[in-house]
C-alpha atoms as a PDB file:
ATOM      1  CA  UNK A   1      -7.642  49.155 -76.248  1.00  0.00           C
ATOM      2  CA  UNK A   2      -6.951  46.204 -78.574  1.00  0.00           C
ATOM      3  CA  UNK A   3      -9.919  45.322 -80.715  1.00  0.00           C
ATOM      4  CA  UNK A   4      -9.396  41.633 -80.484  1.00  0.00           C
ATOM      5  CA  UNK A   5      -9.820  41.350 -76.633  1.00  0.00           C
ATOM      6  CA  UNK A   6     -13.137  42.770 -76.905  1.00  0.00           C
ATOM      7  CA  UNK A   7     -14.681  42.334 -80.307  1.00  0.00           C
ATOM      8  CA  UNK A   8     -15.180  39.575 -82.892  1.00  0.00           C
ATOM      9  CA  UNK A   9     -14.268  40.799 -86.222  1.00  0.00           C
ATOM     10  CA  UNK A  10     -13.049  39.835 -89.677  1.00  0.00           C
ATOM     11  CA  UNK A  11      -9.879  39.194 -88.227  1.00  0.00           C
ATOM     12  CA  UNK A  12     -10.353  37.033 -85.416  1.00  0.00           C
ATOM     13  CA  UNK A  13     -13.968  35.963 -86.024  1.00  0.00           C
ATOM     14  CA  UNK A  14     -13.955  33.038 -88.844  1.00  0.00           C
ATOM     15  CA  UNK A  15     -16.991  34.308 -90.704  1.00  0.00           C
ATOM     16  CA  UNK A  16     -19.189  33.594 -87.684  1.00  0.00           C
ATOM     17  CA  UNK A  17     -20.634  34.493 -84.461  1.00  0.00           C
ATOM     18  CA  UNK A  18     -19.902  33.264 -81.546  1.00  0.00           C
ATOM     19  CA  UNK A  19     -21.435  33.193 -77.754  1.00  0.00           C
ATOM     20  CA  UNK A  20     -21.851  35.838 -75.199  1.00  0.00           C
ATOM     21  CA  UNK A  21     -19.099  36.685 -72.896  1.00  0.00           C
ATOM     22  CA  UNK A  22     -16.242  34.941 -74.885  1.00  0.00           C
ATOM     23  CA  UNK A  23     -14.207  38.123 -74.802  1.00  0.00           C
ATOM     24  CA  UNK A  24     -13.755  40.808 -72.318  1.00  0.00           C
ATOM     25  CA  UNK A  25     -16.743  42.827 -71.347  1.00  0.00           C
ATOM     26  CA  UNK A  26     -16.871  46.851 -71.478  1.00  0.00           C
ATOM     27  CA  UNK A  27     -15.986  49.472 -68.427  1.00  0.00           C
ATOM     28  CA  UNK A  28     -19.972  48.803 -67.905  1.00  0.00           C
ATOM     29  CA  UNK A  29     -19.246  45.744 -67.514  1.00  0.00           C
ATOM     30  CA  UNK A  30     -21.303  44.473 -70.609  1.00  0.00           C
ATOM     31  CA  UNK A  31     -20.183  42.040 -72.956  1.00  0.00           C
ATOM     32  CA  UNK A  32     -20.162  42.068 -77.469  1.00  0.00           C
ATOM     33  CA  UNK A  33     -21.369  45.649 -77.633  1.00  0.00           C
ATOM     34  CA  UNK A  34     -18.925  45.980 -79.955  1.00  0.00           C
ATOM     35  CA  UNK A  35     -18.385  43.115 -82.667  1.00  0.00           C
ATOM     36  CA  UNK A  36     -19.975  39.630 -82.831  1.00  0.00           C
ATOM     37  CA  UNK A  37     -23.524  40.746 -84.635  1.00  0.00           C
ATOM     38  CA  UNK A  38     -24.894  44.486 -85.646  1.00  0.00           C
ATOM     39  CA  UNK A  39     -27.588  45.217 -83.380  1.00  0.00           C
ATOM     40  CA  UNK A  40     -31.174  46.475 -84.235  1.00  0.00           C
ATOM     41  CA  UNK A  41     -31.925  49.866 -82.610  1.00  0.00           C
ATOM     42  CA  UNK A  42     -35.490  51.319 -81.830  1.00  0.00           C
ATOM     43  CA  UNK A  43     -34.058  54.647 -83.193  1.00  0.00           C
ATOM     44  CA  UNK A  44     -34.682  55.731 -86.536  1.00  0.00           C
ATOM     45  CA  UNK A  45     -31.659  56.289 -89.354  1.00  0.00           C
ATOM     46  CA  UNK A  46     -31.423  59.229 -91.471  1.00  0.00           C
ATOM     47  CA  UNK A  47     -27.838  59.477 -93.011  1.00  0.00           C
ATOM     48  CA  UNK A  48     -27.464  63.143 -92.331  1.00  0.00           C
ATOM     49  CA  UNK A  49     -29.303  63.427 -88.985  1.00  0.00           C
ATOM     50  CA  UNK A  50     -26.634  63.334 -86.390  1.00  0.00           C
ATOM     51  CA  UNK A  51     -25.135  66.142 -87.870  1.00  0.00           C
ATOM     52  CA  UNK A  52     -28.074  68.337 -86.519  1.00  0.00           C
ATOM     53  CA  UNK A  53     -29.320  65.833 -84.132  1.00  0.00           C
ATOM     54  CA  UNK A  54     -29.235  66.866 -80.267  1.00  0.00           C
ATOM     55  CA  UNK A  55     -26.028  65.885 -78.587  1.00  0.00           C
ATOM     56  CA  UNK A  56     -27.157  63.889 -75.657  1.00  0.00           C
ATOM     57  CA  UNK A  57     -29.025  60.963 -76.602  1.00  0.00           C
ATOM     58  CA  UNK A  58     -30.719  61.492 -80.178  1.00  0.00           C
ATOM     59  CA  UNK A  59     -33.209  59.359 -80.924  1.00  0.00           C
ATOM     60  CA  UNK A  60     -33.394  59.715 -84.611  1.00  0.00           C
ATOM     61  CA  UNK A  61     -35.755  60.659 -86.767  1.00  0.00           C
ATOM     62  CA  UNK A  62     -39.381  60.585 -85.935  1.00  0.00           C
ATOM     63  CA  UNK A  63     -40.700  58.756 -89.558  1.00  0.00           C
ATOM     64  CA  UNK A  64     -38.644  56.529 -92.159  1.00  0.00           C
ATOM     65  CA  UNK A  65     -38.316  52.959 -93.168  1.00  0.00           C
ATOM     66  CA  UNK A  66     -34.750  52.335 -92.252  1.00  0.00           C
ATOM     67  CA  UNK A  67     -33.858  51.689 -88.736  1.00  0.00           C
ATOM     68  CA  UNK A  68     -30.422  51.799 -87.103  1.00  0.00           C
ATOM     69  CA  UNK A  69     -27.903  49.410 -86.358  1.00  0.00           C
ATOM     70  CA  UNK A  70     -24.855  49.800 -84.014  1.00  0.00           C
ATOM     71  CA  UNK A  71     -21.648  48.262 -82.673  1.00  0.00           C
ATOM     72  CA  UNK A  72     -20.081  46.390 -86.097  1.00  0.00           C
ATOM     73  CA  UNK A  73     -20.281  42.982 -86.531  1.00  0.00           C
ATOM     74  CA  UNK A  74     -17.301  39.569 -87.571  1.00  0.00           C
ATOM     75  CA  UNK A  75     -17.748  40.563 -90.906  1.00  0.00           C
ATOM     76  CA  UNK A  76     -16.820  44.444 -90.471  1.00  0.00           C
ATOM     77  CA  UNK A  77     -13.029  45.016 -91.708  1.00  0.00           C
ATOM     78  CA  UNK A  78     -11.872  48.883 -90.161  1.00  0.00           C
ATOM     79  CA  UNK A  79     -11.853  49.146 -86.338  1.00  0.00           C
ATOM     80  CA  UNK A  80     -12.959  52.368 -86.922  1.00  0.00           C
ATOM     81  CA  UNK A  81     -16.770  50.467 -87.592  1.00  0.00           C
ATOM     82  CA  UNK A  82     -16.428  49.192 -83.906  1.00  0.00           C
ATOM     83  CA  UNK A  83     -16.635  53.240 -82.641  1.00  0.00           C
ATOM     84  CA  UNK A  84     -20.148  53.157 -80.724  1.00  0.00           C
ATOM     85  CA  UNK A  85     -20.666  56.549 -82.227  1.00  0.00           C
ATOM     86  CA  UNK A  86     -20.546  54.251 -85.470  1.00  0.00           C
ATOM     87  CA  UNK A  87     -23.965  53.876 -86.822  1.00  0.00           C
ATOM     88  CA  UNK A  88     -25.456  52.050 -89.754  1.00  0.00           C
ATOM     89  CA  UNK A  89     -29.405  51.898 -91.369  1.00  0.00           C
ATOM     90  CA  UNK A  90     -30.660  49.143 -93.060  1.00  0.00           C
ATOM     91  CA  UNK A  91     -34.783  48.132 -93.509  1.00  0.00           C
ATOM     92  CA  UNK A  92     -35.864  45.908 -90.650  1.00  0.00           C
ATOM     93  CA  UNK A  93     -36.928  43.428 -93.638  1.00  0.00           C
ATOM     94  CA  UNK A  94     -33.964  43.058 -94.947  1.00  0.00           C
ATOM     95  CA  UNK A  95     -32.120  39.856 -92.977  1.00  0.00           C
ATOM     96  CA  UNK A  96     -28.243  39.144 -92.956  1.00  0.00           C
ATOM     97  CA  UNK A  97     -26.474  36.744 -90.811  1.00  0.00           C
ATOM     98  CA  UNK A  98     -24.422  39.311 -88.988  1.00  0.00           C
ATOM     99  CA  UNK A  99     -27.443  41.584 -87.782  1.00  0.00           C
ATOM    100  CA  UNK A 100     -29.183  40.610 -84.591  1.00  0.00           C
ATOM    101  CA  UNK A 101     -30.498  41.820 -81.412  1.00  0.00           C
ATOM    102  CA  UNK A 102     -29.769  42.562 -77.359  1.00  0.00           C
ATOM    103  CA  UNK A 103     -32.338  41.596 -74.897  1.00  0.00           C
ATOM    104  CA  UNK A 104     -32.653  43.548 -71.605  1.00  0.00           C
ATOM    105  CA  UNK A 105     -34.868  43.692 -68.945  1.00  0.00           C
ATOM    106  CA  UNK A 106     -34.823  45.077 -65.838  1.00  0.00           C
ATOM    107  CA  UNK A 107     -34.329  42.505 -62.680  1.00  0.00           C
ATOM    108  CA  UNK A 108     -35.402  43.977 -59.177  1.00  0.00           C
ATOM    109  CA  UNK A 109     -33.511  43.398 -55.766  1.00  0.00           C
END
């Protein structure tokens, strides 16, 4: 995979974002997961908690005040940050330009 043709980085990015669906979208068929902005995660962050976290889906821990972001963002420099086992915590008060957020919802046939 070549990080460029699906992520916006500090390579390619110009210290900005840029809009949905500009570069090619995952084999789910979803677009920026990696790249673009960190996103906010309902899960919790603990830096040592995957390590004895479950191995299907963990959740994070149950109390804290840092939450977890995931996917990198333009301003991340390794590839290896664009790994979506890559995870980051930060406090949910604390605003940068490169964090943001995905919104889903469910559409019905």
């Amino acid at each position: 995979m070549k990080l460029d043709d699906y992520a916006w980085w500090r390579k390619n990015a110009k210290d900005s974002t840029h809009p949905v669906g500009q570069k090619k979208p995952n084999a789910w068929g979803l677009y920026d997961m990696q790249g673009n902005v960190w996103e906010w995660c309902a899960d919790g962050y603990a830096k040592d908690y995957y390590a004895k976290s479950p191995a299907k889906d963990p959740i994070g821990p149950d109390s804290g005040e840092v939450r977890l972001l995931r996917g990198g963002s333009w301003d991340n420099v390794s590839p290896d940050d664009f790994r979506c086992a890559f995870r980051v915590g930060n406090s949910p008060d604390r605003r940068r330009r490169y964090n943001g957020f995905r919104v889903a919802r469910t559409l019905t046939p």
